[in-house]
PDB file of N, CA and C in Angstrom:
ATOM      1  N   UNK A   1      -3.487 134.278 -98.043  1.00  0.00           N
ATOM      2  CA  UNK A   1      -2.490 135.290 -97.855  1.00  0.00           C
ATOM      3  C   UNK A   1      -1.250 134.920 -98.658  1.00  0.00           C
ATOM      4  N   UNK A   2      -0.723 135.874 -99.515  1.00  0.00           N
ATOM      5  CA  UNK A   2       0.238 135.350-100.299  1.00  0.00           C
ATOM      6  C   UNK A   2       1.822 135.846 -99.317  1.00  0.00           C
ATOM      7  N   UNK A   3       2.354 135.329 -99.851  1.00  0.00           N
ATOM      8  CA  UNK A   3       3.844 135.375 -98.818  1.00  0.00           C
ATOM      9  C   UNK A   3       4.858 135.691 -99.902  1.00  0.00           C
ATOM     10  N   UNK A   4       5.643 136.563 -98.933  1.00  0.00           N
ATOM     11  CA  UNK A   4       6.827 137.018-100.211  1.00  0.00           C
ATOM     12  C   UNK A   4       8.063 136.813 -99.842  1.00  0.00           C
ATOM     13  N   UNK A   5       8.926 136.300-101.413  1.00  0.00           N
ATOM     14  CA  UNK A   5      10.211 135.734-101.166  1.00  0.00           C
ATOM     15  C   UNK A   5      10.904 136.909-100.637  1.00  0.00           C
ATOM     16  N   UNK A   6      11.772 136.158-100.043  1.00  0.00           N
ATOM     17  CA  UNK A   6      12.468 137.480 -99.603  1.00  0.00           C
ATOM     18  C   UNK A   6      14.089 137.284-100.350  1.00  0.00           C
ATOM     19  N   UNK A   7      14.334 138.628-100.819  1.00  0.00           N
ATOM     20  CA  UNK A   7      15.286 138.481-101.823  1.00  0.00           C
ATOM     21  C   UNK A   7      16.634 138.761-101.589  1.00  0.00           C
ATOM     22  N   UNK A   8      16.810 138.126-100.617  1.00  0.00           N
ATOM     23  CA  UNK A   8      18.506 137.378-100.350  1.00  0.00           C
ATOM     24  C   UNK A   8      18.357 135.741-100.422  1.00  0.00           C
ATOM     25  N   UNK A   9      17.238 135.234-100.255  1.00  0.00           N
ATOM     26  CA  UNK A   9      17.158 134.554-100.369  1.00  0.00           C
ATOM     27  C   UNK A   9      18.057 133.075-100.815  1.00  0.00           C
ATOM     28  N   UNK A  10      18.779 132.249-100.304  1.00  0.00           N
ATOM     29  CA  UNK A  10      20.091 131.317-100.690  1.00  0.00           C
ATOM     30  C   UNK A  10      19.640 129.872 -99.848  1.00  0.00           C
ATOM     31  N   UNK A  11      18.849 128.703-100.948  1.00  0.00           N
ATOM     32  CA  UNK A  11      18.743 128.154-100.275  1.00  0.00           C
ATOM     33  C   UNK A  11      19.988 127.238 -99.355  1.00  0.00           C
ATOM     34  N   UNK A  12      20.953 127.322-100.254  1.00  0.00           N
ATOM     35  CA  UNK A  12      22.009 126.544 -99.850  1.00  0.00           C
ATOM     36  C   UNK A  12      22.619 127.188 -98.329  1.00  0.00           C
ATOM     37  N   UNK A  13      22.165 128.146 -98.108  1.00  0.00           N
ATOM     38  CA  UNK A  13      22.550 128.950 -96.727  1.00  0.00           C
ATOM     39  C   UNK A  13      21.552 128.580 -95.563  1.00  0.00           C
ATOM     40  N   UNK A  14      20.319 127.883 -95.699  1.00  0.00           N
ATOM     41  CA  UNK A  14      19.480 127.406 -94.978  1.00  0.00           C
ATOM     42  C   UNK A  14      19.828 126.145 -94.203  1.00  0.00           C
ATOM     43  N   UNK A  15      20.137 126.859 -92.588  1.00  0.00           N
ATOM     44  CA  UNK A  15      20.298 125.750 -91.608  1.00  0.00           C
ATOM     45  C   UNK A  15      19.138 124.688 -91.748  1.00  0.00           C
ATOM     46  N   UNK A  16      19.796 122.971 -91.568  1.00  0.00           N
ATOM     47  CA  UNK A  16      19.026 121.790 -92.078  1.00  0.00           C
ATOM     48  C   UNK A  16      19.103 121.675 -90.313  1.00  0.00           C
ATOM     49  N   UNK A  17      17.683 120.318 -90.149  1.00  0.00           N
ATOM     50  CA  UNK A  17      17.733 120.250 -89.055  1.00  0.00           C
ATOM     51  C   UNK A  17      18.967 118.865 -88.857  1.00  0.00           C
ATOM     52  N   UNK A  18      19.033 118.495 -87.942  1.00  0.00           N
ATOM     53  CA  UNK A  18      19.872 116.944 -87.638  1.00  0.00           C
ATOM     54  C   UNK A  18      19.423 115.588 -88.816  1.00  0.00           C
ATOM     55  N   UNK A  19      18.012 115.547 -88.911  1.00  0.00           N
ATOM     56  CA  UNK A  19      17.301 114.464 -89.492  1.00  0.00           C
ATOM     57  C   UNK A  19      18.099 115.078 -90.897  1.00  0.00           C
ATOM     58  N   UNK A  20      17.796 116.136 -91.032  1.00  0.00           N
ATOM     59  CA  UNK A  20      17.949 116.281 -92.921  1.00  0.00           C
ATOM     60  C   UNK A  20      19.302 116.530 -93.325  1.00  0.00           C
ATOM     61  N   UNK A  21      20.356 116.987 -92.599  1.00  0.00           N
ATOM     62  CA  UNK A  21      21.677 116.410 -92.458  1.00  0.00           C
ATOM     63  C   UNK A  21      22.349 115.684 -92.611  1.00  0.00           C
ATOM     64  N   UNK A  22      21.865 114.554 -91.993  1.00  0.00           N
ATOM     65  CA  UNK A  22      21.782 112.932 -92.019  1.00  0.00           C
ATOM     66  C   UNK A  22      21.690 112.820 -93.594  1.00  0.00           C
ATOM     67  N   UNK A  23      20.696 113.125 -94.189  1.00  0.00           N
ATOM     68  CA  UNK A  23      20.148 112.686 -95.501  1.00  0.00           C
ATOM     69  C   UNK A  23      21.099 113.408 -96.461  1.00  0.00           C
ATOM     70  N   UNK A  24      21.667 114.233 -96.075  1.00  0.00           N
ATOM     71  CA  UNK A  24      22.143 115.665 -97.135  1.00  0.00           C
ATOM     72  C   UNK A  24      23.598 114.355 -97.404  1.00  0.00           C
ATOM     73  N   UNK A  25      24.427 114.382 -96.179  1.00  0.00           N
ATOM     74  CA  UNK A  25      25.547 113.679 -95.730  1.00  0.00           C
ATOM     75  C   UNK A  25      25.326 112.211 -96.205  1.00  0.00           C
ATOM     76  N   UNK A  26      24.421 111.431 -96.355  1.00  0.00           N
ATOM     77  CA  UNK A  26      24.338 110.046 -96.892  1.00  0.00           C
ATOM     78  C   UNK A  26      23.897 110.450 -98.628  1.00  0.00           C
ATOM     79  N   UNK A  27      23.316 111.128 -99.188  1.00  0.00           N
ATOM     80  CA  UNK A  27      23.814 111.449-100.467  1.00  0.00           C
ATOM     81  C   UNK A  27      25.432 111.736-101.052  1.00  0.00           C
ATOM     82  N   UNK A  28      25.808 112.497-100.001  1.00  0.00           N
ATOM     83  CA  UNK A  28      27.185 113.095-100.447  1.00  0.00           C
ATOM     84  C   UNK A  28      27.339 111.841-100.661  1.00  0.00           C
ATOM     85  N   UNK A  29      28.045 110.501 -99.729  1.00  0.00           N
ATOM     86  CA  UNK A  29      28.541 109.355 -99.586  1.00  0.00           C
ATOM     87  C   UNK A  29      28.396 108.336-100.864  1.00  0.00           C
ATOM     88  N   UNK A  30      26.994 108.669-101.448  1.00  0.00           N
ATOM     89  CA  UNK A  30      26.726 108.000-102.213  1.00  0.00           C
ATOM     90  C   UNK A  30      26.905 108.226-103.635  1.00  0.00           C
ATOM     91  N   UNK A  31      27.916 109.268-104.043  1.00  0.00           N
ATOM     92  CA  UNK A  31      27.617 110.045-105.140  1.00  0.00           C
ATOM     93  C   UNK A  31      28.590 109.156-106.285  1.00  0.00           C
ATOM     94  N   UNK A  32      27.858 109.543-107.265  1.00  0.00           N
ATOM     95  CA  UNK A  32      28.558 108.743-108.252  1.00  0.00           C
ATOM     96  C   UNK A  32      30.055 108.553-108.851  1.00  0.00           C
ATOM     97  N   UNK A  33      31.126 107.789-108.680  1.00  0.00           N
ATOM     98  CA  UNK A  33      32.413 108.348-108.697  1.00  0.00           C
ATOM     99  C   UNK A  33      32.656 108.443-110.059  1.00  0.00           C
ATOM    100  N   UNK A  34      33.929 108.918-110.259  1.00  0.00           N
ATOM    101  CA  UNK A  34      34.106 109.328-111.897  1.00  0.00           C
ATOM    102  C   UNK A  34      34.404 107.397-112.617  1.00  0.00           C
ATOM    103  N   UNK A  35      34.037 107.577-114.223  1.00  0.00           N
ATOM    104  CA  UNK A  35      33.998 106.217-114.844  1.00  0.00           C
ATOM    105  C   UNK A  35      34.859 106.251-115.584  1.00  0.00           C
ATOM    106  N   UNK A  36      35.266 105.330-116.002  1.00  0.00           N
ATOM    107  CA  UNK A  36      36.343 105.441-117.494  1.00  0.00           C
ATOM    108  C   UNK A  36      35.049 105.689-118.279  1.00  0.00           C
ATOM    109  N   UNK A  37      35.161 106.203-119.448  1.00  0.00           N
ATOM    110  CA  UNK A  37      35.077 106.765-120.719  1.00  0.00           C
ATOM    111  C   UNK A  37      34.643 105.259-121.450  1.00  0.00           C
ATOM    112  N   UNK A  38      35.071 104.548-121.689  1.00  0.00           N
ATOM    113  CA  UNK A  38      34.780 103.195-122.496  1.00  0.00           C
ATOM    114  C   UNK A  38      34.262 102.049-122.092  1.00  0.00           C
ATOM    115  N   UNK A  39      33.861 101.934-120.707  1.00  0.00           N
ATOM    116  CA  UNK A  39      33.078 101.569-119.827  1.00  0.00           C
ATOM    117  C   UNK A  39      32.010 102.327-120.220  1.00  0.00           C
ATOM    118  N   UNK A  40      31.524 103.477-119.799  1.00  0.00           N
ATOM    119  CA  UNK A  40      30.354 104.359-119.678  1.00  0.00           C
ATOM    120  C   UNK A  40      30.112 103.888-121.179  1.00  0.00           C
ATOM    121  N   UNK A  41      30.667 104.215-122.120  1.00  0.00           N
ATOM    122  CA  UNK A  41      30.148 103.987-123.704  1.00  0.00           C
ATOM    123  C   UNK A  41      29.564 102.349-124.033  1.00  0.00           C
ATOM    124  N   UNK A  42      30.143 101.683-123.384  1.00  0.00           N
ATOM    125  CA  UNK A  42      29.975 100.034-122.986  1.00  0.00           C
ATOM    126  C   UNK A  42      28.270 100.054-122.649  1.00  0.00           C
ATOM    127  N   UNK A  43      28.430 100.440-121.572  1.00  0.00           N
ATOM    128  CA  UNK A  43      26.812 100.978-120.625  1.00  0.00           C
ATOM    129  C   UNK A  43      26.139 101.138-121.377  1.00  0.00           C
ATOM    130  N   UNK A  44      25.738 102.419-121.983  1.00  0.00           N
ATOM    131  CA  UNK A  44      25.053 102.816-122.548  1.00  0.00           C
ATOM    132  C   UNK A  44      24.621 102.116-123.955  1.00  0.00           C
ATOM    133  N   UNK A  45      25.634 101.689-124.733  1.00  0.00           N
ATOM    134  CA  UNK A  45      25.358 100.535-126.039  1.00  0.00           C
ATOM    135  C   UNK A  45      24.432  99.232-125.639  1.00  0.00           C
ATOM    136  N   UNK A  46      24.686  98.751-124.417  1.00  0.00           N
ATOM    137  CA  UNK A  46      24.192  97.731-123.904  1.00  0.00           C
ATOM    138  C   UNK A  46      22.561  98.354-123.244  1.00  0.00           C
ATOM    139  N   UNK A  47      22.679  99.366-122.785  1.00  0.00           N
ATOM    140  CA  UNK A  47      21.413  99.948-122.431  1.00  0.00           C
ATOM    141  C   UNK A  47      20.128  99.941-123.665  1.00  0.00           C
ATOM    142  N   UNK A  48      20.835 100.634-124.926  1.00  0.00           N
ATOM    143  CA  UNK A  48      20.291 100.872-125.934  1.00  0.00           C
ATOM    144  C   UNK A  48      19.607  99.276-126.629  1.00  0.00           C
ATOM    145  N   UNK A  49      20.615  98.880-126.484  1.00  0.00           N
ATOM    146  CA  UNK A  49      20.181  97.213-127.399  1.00  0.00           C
ATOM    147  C   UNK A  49      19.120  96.840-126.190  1.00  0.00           C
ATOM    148  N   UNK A  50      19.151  96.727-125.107  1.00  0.00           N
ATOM    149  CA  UNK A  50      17.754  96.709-124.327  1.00  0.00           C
ATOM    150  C   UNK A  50      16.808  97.360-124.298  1.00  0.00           C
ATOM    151  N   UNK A  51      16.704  98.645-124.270  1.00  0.00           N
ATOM    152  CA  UNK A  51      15.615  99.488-124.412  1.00  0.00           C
ATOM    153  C   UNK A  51      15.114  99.018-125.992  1.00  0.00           C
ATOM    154  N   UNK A  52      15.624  98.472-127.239  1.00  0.00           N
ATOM    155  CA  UNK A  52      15.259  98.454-128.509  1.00  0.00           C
ATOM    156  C   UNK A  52      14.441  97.430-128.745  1.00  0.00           C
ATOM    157  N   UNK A  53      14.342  96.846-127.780  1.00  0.00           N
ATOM    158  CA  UNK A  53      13.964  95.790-127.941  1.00  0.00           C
ATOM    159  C   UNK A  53      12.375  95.538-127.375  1.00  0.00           C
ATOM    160  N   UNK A  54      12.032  96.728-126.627  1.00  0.00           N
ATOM    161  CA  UNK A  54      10.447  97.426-126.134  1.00  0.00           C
ATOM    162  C   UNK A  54      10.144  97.808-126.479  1.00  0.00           C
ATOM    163  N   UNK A  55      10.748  99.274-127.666  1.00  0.00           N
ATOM    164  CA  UNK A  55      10.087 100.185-128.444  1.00  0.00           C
ATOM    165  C   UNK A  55       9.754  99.859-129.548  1.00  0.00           C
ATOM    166  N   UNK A  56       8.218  99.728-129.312  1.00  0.00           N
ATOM    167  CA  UNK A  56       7.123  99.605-130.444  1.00  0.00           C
ATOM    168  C   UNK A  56       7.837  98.170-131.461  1.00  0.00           C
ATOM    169  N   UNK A  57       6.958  98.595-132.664  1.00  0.00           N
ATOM    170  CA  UNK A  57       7.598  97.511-133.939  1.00  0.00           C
ATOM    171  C   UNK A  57       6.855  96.273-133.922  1.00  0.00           C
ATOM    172  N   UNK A  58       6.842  95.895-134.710  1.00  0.00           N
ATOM    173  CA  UNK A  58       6.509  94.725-135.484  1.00  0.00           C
ATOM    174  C   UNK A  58       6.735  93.365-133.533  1.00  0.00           C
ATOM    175  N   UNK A  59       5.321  92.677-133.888  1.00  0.00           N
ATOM    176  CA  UNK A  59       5.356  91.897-132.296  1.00  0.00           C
ATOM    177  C   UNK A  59       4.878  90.321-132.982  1.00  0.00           C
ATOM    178  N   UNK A  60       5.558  89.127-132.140  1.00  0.00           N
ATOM    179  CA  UNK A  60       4.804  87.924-133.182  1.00  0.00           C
ATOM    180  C   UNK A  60       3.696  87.797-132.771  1.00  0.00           C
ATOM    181  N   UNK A  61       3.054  86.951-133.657  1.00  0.00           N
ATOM    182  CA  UNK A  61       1.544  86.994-133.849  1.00  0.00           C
ATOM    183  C   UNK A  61       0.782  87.822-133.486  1.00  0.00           C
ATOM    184  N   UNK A  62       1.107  89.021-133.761  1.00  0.00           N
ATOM    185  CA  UNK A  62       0.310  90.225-133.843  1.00  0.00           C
ATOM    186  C   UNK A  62      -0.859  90.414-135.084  1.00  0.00           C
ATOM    187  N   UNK A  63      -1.895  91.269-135.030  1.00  0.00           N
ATOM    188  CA  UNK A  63      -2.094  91.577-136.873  1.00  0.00           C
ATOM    189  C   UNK A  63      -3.412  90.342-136.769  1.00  0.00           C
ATOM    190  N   UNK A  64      -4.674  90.356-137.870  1.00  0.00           N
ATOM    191  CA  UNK A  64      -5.164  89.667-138.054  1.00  0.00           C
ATOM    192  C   UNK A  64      -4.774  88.206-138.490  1.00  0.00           C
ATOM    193  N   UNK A  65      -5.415  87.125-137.813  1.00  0.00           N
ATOM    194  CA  UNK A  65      -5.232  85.630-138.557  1.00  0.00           C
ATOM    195  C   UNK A  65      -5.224  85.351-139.907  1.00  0.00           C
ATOM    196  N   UNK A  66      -4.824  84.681-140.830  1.00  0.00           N
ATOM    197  CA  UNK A  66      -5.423  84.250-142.454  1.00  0.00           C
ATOM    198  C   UNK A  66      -6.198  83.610-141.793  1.00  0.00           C
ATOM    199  N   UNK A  67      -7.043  83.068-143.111  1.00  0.00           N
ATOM    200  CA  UNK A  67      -8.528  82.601-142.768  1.00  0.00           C
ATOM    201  C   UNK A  67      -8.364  82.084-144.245  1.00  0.00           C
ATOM    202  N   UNK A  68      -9.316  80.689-144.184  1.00  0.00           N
ATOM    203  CA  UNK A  68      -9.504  79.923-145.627  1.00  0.00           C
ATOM    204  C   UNK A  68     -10.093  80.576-146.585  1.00  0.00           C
ATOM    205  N   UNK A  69     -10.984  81.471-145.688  1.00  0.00           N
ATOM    206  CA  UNK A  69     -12.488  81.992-146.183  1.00  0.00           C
ATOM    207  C   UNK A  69     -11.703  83.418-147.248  1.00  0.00           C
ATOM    208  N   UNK A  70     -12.456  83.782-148.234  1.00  0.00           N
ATOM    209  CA  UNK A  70     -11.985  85.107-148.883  1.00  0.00           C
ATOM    210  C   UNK A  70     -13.816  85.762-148.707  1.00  0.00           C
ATOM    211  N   UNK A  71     -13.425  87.016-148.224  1.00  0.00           N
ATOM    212  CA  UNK A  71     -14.317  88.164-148.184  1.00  0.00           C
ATOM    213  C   UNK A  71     -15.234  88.699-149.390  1.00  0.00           C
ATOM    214  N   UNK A  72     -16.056  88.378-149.866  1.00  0.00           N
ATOM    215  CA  UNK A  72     -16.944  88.615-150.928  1.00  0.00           C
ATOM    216  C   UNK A  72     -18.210  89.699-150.806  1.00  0.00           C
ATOM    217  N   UNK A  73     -18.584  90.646-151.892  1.00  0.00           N
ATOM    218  CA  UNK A  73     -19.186  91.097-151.418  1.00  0.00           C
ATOM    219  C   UNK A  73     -20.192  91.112-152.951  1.00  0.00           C
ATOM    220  N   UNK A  74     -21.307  91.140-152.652  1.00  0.00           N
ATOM    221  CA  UNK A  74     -22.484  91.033-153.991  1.00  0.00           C
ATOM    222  C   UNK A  74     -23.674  91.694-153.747  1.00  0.00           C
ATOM    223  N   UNK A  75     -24.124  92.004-154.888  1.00  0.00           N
ATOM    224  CA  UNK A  75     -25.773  92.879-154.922  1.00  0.00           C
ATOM    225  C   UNK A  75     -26.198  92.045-155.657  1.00  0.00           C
ATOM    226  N   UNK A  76     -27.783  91.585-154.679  1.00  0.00           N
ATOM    227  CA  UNK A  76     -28.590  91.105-155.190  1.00  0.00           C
ATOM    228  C   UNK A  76     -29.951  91.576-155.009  1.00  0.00           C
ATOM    229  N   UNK A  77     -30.968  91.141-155.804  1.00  0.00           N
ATOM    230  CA  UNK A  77     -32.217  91.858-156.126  1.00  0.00           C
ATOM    231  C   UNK A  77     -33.174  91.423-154.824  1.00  0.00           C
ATOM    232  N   UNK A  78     -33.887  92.271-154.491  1.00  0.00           N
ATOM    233  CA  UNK A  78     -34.409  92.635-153.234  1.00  0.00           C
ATOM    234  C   UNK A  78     -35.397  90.927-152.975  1.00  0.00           C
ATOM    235  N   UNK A  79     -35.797  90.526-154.102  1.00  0.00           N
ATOM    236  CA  UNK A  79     -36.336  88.674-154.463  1.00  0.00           C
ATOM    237  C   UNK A  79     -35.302  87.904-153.637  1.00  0.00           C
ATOM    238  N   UNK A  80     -34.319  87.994-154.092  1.00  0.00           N
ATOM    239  CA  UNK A  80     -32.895  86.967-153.947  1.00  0.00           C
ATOM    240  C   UNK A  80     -32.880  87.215-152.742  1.00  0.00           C
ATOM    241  N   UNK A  81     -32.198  88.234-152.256  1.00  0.00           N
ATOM    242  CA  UNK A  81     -32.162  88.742-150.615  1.00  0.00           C
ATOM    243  C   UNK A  81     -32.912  88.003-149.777  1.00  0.00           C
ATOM    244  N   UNK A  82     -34.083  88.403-149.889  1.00  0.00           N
ATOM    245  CA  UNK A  82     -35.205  87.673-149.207  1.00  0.00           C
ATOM    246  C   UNK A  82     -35.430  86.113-149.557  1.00  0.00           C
ATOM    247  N   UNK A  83     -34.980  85.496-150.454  1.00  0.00           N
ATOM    248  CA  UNK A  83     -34.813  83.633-150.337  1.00  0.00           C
ATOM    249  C   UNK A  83     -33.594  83.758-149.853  1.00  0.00           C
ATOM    250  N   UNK A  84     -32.673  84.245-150.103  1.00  0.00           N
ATOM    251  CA  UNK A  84     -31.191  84.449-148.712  1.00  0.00           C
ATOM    252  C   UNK A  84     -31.609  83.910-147.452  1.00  0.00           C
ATOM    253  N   UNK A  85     -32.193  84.671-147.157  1.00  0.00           N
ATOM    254  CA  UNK A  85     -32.568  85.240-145.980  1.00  0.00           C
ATOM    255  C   UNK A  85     -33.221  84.110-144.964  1.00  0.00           C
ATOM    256  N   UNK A  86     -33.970  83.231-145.928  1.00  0.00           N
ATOM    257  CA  UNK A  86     -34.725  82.012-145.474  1.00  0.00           C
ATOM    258  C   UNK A  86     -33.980  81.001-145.403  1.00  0.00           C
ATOM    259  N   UNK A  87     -33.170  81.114-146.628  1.00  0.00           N
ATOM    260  CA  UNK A  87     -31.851  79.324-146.577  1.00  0.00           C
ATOM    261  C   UNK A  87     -31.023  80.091-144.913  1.00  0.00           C
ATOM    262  N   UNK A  88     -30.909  81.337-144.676  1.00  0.00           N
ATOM    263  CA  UNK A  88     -29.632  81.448-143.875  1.00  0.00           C
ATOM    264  C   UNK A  88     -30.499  80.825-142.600  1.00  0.00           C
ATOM    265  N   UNK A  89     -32.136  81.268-142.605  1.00  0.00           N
ATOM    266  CA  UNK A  89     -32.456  80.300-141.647  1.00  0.00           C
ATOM    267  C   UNK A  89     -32.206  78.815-141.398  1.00  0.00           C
ATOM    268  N   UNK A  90     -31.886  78.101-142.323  1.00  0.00           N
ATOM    269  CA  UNK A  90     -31.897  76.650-142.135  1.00  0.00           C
ATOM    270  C   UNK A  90     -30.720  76.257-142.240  1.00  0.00           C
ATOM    271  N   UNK A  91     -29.406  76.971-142.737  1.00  0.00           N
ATOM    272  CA  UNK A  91     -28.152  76.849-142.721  1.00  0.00           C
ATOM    273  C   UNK A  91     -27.628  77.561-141.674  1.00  0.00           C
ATOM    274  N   UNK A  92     -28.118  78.275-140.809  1.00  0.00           N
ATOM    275  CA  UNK A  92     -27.422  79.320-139.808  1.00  0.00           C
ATOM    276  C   UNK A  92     -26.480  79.989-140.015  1.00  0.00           C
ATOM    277  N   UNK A  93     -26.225  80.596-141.458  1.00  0.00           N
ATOM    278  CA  UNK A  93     -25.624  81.962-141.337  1.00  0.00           C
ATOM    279  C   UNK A  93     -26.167  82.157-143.059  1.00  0.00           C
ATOM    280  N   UNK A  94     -25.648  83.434-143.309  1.00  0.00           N
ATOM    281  CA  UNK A  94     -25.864  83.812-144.630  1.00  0.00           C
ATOM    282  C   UNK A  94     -24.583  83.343-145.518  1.00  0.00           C
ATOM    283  N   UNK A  95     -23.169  83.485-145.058  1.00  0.00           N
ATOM    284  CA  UNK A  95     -22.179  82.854-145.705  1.00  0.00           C
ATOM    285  C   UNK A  95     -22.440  80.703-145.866  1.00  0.00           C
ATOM    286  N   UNK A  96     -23.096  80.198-144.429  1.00  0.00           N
ATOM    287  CA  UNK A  96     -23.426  78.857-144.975  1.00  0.00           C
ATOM    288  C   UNK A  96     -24.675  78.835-146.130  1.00  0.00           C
ATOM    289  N   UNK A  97     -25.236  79.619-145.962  1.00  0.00           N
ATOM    290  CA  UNK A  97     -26.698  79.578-147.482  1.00  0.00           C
ATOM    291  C   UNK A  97     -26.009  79.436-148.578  1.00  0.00           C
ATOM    292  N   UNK A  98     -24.887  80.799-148.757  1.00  0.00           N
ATOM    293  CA  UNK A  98     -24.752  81.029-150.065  1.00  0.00           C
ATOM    294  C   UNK A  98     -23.646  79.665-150.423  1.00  0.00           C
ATOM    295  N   UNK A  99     -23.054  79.369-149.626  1.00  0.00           N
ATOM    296  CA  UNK A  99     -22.060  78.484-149.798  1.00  0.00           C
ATOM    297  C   UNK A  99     -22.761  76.647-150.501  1.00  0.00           C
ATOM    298  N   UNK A 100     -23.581  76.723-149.947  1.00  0.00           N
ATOM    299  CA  UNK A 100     -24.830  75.429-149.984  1.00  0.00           C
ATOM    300  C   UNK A 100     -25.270  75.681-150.976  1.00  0.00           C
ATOM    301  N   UNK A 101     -26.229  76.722-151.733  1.00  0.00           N
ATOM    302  CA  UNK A 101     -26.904  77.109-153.052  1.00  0.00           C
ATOM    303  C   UNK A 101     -25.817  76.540-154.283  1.00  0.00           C
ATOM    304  N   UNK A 102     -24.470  77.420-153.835  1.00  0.00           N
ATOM    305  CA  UNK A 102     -23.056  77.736-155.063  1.00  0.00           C
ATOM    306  C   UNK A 102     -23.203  75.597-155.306  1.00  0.00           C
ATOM    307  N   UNK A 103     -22.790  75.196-153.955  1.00  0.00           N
ATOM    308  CA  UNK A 103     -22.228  74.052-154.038  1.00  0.00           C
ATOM    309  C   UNK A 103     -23.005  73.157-154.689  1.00  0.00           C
ATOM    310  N   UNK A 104     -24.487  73.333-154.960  1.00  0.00           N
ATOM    311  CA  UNK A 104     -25.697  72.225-155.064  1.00  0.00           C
ATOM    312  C   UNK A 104     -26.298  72.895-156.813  1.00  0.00           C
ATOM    313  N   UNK A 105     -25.355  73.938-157.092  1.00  0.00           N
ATOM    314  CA  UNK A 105     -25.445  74.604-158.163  1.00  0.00           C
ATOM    315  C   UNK A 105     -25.512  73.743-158.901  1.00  0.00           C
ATOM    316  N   UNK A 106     -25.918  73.452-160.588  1.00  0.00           N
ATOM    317  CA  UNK A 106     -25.735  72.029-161.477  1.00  0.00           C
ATOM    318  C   UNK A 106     -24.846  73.332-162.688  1.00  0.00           C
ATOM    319  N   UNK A 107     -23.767  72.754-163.163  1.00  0.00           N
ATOM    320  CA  UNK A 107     -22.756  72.869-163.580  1.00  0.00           C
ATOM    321  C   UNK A 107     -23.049  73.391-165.356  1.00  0.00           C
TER     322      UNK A 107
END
């Protein structure tokens, strides 16, 4: 059932009970008093340099590690691949194979 405003409607004219009175009356009490002007500007500068200091940006040691290693990438013939493939068995990885072959290379 929909319900309709009724159009005099003023909430500020709406008797509160005792409890919410209480609450209405301990806001009043609490309300913010007027500031100087250069204070408040004080505040807020000091607010800002804190908040700047969360938003986003550059974080330390963020970002990938360096690494000794450089990223290589090669085509080799479907032969090669497959003797790869066997040293990486006995070296346990494909970067220790190729690294072992290069190194045992004769000059």
């Amino acid at each position: 059932m929909k319900t309709k405003l009724l159009k005099n409607y003023d909430p500020l004219k709406v008797k509160l009970t005792a409890y919410e009175q209480s609450i209405e009356d301990a806001i009043d009490e609490n309300a913010i008093p007027d500031t100087d002007p250069a204070m408040l500007a004080e505040v807020r500068e000091a607010a800002a340099r804190a908040l700047a200091k969360i938003r986003g940006g550059k974080r330390a040691g963020a970002g990938r590690k360096s690494r000794e290693y450089v990223k290589t990438t090669v085509l080799l013939a479907p032969a090669v691949r497959t003797r790869l493939e066997l040293l990486a068995k006995e070296s346990g990885s494909l970067s220790a194979a190729i690294e072992k072959a290069i190194m045992t290379a004769h000059h």
